[in-house]
N, C-alpha and C. Protein backbone atom coordinates (compact mmCIF):
# COMPACT_ATOMS: atom_id res chain seq x y z
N UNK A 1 35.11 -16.21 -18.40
CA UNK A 1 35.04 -15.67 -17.05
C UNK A 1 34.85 -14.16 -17.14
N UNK A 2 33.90 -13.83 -16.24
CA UNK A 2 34.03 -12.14 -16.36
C UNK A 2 34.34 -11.75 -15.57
N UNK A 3 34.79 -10.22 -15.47
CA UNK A 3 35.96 -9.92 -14.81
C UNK A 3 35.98 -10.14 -13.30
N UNK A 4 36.77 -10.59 -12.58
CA UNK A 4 36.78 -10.74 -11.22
C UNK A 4 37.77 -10.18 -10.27
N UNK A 5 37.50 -9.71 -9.16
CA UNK A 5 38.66 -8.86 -8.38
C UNK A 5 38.99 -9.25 -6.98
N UNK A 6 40.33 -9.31 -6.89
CA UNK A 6 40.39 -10.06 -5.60
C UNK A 6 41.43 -8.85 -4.58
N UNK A 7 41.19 -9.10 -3.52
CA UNK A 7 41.61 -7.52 -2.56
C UNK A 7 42.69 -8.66 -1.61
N UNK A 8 43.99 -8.15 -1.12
CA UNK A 8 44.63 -9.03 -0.62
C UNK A 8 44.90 -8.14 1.04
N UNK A 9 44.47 -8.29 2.07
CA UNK A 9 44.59 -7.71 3.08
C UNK A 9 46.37 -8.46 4.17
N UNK A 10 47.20 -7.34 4.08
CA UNK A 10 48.53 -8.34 4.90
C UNK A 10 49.33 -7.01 5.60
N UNK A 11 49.90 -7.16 6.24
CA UNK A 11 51.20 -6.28 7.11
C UNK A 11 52.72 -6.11 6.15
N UNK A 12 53.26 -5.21 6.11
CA UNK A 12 54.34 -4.92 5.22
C UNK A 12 55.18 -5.68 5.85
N UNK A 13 55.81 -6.86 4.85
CA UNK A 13 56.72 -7.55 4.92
C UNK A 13 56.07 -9.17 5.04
N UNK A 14 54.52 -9.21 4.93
CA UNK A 14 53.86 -10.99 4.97
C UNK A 14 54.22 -10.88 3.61
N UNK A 15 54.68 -10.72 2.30
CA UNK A 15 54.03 -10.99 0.93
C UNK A 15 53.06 -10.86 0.45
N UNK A 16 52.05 -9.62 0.87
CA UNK A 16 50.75 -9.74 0.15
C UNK A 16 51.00 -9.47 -1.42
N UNK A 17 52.25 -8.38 -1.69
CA UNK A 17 52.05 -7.91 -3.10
C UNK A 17 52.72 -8.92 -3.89
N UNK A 18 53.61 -9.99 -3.16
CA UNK A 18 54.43 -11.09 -4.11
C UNK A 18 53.59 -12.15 -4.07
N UNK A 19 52.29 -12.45 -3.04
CA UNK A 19 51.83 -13.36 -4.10
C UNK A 19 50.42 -13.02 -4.84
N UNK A 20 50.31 -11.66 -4.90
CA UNK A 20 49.43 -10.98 -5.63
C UNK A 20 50.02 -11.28 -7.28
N UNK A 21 51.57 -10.75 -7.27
CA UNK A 21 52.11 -11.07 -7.92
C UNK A 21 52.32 -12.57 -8.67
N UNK A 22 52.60 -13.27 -7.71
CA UNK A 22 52.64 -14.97 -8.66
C UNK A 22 51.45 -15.13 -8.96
N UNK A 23 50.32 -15.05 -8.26
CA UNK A 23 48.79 -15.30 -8.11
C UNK A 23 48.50 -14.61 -10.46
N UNK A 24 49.24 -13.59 -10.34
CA UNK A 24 48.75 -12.79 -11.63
C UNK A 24 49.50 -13.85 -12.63
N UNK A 25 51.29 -13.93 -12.74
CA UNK A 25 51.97 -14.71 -12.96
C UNK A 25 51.56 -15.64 -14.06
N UNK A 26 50.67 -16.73 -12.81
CA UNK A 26 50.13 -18.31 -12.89
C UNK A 26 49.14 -18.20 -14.24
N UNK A 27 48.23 -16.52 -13.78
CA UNK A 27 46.92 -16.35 -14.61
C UNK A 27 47.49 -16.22 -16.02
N UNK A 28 48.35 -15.37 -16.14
CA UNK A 28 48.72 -15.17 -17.59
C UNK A 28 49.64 -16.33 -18.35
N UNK A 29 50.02 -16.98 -17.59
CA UNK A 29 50.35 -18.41 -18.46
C UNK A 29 49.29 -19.61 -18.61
N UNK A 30 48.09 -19.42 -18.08
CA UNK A 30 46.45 -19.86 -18.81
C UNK A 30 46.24 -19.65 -19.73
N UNK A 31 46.51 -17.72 -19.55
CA UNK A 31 45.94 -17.21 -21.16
C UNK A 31 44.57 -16.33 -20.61
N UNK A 32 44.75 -16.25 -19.11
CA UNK A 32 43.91 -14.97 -18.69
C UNK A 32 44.67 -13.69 -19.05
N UNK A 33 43.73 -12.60 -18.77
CA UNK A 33 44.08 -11.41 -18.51
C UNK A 33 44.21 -11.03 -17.12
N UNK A 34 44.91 -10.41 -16.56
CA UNK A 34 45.07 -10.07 -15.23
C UNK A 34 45.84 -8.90 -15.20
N UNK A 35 45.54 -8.36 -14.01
CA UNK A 35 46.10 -7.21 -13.22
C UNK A 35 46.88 -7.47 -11.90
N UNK A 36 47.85 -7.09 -11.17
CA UNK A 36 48.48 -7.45 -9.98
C UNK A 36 48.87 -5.65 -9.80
N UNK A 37 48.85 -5.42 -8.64
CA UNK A 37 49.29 -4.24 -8.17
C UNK A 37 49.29 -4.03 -6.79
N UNK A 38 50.01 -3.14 -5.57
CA UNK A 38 50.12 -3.21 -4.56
C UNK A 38 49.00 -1.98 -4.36
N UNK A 39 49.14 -1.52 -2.93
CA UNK A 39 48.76 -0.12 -2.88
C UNK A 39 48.89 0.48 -1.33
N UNK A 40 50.22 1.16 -1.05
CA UNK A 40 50.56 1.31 0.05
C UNK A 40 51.36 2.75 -0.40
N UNK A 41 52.08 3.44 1.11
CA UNK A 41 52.84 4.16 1.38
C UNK A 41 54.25 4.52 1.47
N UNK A 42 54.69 5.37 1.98
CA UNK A 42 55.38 5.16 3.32
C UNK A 42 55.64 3.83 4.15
N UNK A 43 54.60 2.84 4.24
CA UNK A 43 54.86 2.08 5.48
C UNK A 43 55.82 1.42 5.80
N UNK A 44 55.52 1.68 7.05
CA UNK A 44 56.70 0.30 7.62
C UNK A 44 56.55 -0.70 7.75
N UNK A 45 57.66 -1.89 8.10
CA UNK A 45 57.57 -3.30 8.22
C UNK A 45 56.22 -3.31 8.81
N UNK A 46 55.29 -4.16 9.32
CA UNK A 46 54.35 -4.64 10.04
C UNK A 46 53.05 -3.32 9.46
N UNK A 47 53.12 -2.48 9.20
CA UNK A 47 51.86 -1.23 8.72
C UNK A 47 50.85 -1.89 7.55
N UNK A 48 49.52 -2.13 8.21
CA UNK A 48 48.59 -2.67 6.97
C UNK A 48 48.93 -2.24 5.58
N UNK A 49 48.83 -3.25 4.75
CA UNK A 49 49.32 -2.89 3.41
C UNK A 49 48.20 -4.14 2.34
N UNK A 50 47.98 -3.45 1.18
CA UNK A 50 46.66 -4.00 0.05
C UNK A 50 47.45 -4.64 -0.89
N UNK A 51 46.95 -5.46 -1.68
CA UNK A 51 47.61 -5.51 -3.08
C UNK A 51 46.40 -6.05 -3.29
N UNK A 52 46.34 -6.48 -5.15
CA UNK A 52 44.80 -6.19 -5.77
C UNK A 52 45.39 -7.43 -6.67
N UNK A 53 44.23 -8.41 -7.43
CA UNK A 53 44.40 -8.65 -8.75
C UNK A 53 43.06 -8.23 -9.87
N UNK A 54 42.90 -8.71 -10.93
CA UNK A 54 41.41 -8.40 -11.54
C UNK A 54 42.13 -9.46 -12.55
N UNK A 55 41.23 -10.53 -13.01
CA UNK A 55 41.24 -11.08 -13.81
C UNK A 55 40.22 -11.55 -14.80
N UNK A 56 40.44 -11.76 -16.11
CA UNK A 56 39.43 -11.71 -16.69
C UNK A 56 39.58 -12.70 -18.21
N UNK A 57 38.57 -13.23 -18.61
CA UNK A 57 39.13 -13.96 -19.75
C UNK A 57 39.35 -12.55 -21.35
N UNK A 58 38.84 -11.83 -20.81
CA UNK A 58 39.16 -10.65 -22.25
C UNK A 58 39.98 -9.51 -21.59
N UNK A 59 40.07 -8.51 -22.39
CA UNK A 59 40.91 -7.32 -21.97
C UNK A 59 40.31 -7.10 -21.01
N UNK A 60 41.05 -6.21 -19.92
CA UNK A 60 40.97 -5.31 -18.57
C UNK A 60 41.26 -4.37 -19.31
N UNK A 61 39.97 -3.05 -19.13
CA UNK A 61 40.21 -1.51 -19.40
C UNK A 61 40.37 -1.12 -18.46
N UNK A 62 39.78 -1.69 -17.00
CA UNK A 62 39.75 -0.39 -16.24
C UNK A 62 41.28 -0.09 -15.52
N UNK A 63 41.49 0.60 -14.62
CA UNK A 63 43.16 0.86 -14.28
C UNK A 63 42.80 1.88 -12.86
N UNK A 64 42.42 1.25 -11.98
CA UNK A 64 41.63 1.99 -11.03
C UNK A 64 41.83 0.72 -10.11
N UNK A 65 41.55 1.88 -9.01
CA UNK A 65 41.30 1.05 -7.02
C UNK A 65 40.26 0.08 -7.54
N UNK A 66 40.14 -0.99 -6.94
CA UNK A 66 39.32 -1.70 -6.69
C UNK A 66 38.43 -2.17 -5.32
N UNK A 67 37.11 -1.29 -5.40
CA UNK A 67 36.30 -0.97 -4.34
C UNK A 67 35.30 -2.26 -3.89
N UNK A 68 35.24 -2.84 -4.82
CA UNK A 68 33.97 -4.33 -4.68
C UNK A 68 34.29 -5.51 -4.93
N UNK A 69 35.38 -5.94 -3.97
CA UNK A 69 36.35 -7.40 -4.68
C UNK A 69 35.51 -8.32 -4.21
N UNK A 70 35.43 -9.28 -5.23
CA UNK A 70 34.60 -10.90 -5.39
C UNK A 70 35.33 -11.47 -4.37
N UNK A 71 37.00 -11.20 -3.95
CA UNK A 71 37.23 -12.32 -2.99
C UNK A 71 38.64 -11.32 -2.16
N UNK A 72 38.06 -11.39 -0.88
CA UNK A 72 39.19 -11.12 0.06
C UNK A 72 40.26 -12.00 0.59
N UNK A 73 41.32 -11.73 0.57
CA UNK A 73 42.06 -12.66 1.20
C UNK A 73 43.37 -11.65 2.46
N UNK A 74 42.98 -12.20 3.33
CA UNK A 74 43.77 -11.32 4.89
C UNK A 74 44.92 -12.60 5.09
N UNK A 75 45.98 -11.99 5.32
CA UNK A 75 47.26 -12.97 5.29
C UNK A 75 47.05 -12.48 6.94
N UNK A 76 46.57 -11.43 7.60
CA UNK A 76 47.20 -11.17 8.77
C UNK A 76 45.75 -11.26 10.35
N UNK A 77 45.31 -11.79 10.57
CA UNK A 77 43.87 -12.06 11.20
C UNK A 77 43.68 -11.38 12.14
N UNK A 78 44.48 -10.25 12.51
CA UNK A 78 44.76 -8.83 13.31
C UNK A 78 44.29 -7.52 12.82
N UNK A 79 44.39 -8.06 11.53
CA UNK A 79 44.24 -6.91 10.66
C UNK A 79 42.79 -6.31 10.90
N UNK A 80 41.40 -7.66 10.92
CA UNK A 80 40.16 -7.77 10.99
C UNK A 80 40.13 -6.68 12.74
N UNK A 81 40.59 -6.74 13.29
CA UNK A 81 40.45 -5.87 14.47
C UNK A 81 40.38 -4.31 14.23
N UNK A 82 41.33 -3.69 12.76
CA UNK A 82 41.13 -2.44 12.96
C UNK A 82 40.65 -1.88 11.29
N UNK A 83 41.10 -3.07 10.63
CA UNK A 83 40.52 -2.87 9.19
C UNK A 83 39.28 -3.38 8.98
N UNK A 84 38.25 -2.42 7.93
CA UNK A 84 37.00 -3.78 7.49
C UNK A 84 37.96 -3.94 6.20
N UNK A 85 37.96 -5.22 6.75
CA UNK A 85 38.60 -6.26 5.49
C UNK A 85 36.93 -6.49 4.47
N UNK A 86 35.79 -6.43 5.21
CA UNK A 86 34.54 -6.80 4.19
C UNK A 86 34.20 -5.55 3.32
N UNK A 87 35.27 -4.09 3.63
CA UNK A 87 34.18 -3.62 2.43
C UNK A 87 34.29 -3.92 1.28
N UNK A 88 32.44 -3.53 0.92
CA UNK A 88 32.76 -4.01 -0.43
C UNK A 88 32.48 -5.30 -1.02
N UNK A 89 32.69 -5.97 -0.17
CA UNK A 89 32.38 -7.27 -0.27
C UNK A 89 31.06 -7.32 -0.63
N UNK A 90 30.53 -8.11 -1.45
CA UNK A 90 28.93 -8.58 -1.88
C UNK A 90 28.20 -9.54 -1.27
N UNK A 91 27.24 -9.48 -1.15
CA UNK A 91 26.38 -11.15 -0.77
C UNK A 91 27.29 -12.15 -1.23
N UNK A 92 27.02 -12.62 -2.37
CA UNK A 92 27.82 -13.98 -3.04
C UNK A 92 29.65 -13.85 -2.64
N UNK A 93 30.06 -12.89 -1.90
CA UNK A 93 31.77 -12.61 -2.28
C UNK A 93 32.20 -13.79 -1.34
N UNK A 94 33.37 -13.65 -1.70
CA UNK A 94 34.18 -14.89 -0.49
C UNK A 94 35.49 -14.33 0.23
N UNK A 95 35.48 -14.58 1.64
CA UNK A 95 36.87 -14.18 2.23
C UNK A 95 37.36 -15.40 2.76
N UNK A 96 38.71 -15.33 1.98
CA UNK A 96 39.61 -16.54 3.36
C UNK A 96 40.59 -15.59 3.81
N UNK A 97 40.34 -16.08 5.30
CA UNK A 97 41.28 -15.50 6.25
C UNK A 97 42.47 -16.89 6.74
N UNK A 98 43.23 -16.27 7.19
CA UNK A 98 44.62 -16.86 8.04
C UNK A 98 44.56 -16.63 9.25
N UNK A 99 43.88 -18.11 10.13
CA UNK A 99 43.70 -17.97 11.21
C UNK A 99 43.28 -19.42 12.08
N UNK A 100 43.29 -19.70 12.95
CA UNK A 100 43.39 -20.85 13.71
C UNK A 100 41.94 -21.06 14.19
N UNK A 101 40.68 -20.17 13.89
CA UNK A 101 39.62 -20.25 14.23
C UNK A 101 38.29 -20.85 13.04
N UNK A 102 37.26 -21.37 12.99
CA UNK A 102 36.90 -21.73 12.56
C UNK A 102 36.08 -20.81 11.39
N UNK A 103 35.32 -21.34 10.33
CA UNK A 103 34.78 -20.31 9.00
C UNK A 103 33.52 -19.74 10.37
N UNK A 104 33.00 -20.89 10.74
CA UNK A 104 31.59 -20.04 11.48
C UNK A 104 32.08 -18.58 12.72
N UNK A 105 33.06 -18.80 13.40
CA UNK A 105 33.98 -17.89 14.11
C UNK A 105 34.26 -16.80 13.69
N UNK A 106 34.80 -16.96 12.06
CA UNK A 106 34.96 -15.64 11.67
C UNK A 106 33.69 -14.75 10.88
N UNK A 107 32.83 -15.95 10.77
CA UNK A 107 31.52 -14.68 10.08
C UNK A 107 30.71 -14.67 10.74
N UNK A 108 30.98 -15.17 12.53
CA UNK A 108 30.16 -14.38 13.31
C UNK A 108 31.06 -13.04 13.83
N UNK A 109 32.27 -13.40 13.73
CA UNK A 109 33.43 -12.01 13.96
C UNK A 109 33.12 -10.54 13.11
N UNK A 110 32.67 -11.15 12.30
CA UNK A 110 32.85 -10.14 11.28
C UNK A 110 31.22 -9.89 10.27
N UNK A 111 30.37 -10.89 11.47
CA UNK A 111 29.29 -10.18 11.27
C UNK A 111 28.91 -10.39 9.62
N UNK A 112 28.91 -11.68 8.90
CA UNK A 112 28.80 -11.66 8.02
C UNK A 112 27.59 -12.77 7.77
N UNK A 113 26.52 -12.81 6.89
CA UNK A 113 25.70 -13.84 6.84
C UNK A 113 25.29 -14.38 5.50
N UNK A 114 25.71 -13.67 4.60
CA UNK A 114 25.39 -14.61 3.05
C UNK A 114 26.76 -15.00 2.36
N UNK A 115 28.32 -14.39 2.88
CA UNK A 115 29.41 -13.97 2.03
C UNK A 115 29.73 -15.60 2.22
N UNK A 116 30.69 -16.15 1.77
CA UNK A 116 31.34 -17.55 1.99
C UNK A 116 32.53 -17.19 2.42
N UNK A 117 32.94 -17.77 3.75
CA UNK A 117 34.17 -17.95 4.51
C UNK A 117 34.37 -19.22 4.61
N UNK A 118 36.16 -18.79 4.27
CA UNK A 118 36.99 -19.94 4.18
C UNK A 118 38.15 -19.62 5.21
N UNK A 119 39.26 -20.56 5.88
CA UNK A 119 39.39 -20.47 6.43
C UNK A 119 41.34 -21.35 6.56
N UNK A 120 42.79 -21.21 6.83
CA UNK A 120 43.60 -21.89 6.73
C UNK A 120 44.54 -21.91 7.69
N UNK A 121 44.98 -22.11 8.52
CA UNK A 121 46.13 -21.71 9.32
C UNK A 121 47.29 -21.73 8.45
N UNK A 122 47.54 -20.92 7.93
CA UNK A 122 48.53 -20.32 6.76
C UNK A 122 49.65 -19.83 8.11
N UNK A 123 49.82 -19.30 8.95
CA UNK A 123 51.18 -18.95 9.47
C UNK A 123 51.41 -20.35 10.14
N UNK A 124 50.38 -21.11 10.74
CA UNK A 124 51.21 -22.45 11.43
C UNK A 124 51.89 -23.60 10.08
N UNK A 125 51.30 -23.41 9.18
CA UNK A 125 51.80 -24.01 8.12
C UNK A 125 53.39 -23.27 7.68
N UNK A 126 53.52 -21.86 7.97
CA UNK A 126 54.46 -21.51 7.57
C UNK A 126 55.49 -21.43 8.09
N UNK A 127 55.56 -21.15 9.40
CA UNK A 127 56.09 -22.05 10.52
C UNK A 127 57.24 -22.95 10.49
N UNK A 128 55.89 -23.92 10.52
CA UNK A 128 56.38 -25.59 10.32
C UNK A 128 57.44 -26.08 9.29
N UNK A 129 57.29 -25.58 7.77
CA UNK A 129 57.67 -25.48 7.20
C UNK A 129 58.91 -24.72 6.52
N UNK A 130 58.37 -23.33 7.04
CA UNK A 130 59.29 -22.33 5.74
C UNK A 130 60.25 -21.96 7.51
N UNK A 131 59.73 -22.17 8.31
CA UNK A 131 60.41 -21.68 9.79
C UNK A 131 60.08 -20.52 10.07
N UNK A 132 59.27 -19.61 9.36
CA UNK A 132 58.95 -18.19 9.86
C UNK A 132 57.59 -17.92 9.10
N UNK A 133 57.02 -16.93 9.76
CA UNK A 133 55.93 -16.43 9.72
C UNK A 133 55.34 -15.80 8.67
N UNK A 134 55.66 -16.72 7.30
CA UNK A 134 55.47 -16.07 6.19
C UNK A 134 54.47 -16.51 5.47
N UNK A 135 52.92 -15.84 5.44
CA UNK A 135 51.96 -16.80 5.08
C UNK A 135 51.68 -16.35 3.18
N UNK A 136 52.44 -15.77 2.99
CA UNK A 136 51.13 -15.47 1.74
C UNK A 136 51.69 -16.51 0.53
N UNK A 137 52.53 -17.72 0.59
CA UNK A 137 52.43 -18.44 -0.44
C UNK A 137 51.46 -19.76 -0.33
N UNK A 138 51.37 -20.24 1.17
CA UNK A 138 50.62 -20.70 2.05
C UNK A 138 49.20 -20.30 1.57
N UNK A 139 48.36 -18.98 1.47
CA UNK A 139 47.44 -18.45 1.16
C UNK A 139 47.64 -18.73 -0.41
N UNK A 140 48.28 -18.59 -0.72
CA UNK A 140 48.19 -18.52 -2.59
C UNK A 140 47.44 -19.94 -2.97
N UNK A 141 48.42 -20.96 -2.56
CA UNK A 141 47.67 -22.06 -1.78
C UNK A 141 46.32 -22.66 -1.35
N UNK A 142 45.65 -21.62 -0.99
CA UNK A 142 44.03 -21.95 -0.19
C UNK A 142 43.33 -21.21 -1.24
N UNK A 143 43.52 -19.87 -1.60
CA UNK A 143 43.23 -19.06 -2.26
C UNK A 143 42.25 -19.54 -3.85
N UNK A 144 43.41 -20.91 -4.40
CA UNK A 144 43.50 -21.58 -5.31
C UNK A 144 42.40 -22.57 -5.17
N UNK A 145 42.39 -23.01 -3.97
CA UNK A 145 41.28 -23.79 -3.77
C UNK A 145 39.60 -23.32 -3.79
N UNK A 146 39.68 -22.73 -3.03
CA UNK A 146 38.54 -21.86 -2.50
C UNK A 146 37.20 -21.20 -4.25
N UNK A 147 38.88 -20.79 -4.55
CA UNK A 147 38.33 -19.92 -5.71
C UNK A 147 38.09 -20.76 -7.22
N UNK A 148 39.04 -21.62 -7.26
CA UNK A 148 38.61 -22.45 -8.19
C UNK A 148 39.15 -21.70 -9.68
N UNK A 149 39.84 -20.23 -9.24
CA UNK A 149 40.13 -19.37 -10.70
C UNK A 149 41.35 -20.34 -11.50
N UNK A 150 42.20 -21.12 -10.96
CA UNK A 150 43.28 -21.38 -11.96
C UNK A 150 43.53 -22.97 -11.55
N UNK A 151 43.87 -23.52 -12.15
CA UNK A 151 44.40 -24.93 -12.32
C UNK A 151 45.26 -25.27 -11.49
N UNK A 152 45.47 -26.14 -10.41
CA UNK A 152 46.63 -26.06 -8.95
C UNK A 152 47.24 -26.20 -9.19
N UNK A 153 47.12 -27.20 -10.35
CA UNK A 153 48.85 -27.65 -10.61
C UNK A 153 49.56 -27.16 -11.79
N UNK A 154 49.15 -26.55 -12.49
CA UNK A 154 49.30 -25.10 -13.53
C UNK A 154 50.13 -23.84 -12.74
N UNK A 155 49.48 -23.41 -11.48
CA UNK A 155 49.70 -22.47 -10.63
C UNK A 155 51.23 -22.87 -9.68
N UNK A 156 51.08 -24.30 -9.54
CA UNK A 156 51.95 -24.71 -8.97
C UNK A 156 53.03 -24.69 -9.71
N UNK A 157 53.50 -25.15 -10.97
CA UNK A 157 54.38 -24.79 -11.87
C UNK A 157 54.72 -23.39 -12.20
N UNK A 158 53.70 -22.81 -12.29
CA UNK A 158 54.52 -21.47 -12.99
C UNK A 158 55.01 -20.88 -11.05
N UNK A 159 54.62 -20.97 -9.90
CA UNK A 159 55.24 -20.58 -9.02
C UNK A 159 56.60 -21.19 -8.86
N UNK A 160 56.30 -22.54 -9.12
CA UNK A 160 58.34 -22.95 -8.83
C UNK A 160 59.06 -22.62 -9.86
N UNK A 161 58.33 -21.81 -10.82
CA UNK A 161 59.52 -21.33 -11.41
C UNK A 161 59.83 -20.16 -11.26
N UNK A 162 58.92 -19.22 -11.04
CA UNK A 162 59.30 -18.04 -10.67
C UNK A 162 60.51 -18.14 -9.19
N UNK A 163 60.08 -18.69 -8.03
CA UNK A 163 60.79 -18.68 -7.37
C UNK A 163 62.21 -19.34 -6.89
N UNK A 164 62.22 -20.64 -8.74
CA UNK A 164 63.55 -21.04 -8.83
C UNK A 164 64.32 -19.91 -9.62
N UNK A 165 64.04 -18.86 -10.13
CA UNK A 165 64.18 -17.82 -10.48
C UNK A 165 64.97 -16.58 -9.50
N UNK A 166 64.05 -16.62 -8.64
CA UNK A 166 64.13 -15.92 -7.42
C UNK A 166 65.75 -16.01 -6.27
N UNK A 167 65.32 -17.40 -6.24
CA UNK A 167 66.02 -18.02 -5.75
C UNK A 167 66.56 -19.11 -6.10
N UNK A 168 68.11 -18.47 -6.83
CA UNK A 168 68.54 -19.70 -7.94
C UNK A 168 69.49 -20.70 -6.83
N UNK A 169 70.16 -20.11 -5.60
CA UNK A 169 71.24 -21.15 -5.11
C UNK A 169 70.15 -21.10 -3.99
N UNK A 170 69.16 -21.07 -3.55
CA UNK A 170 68.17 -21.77 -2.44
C UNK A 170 67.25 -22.48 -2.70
N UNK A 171 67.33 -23.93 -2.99
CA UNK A 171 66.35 -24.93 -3.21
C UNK A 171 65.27 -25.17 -2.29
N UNK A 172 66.25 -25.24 -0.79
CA UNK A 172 65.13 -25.40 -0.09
C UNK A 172 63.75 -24.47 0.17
N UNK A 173 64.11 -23.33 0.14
CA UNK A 173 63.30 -22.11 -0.20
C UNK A 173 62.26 -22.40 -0.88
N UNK A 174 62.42 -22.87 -2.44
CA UNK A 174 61.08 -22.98 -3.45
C UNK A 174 60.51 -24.49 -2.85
N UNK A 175 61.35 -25.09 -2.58
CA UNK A 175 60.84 -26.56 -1.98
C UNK A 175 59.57 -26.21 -0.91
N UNK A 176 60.43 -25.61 0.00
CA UNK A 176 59.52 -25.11 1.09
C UNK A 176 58.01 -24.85 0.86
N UNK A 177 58.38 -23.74 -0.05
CA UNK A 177 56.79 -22.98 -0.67
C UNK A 177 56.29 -23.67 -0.90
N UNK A 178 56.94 -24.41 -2.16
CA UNK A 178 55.84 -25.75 -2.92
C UNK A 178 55.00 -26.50 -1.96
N UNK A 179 55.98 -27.10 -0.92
CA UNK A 179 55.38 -27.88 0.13
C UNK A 179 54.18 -27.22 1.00
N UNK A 180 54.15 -26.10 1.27
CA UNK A 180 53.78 -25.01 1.99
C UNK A 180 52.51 -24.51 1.79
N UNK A 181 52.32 -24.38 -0.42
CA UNK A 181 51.16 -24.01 -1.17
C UNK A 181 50.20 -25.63 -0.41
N UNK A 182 50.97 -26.62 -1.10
CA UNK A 182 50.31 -27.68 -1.32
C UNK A 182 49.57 -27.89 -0.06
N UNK A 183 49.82 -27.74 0.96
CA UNK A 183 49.55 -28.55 2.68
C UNK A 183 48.37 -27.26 2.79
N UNK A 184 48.36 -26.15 2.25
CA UNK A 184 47.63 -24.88 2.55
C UNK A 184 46.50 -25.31 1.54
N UNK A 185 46.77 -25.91 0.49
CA UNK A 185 45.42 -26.25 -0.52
C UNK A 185 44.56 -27.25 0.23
N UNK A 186 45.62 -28.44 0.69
CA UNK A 186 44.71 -29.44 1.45
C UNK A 186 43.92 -29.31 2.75
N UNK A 187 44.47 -27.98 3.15
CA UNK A 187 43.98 -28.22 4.42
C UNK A 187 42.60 -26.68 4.80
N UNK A 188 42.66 -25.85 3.55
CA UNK A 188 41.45 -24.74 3.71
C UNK A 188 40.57 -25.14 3.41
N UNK A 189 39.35 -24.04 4.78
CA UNK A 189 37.74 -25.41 4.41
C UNK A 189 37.07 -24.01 4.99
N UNK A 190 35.87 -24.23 4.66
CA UNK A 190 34.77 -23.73 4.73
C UNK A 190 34.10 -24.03 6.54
């Protein structure tokens, strides 16, 4: 695989940088190379906030912003109102968004005509499930699908463990997620 970069668009406090984080995690127990990193402020709860991965089957030299990501992923579908979530983006790139509207909806939204949009209701899933509005394991989830970078059920393991980790006396918690990734894999589409 050569190197690939993925841009994670979310509001401080969805999880963009924790599952930027597992997302890297999953990669390096393949036996990729990867990068995970946030890139924010100051901000506050709800203030747009980035996190990045780059993965690659050989070393990563570079150690820099990442300006031209192969794949966007927006945990927050509000965000598209004041952020371009597309720069950067290429012809061939792919964005999945978190949102209740359809792939053709959002790349006439966003004005897009060669990129591939995908598409999940990641907060009604999270919802339902986790009871609150927490989409980005939900997205980790679709993300997996879409992209095809890591093995689901590879990804799925090394996440329940990190977050039986996380959360050693809350079962239902990693249960949740698990349930949460899985229903978010089955249900993102083009």
């Amino acid at each position: 695989m050569a190197l690939l970069e993925i841009r994670w668009h979310g509001r401080g406090g969805q999880g963009a940088k924790t599952a930027a984080l597992l997302f890297a995690d999953a990669a390096v127990e393949t036996g990729k190379y990867i990068q995970a990193f946030p890139e924010y402020g100051p901000e506050r709860m709800g203030a747009p906030v980035f996190a990045f991965n780059r993965i690659s089957d050989k070393p990563i030299l570079q150690h820099c912003g990442i300006k031209s990501p192969n794949v966007v992923v927006v945990l927050d579908p509000t965000l598209m109102e004041t952020v371009d979530v597309t720069d950067g983006l290429p012809d061939d790139g792919v964005i999945l968004v978190n949102t209740q509207k359809t792939a053709d909806e959002i790349k006439k939204q966003l004005k897009l005509t060669k990129q591939h949009v995908y598409v999940v209701d990641a907060s009604k899933i999270a919802n339902e499930i986790l009871k609150r509005d927490l989409p980005n394991t939900p997205m980790l989830g679709a993300l997996i699908k879409v992209s095809k970078l890591l093995d689901f059920n590879d990804m799925l393991n090394s996440v329940k463990i990190r977050l039986e980790h996380k959360f050693p006396n809350k079962p239902e918690v990693v249960d949740g997620n698990i349930k949460a990734i899985k229903r978010a894999y089955e249900e993102a589409r083009a």
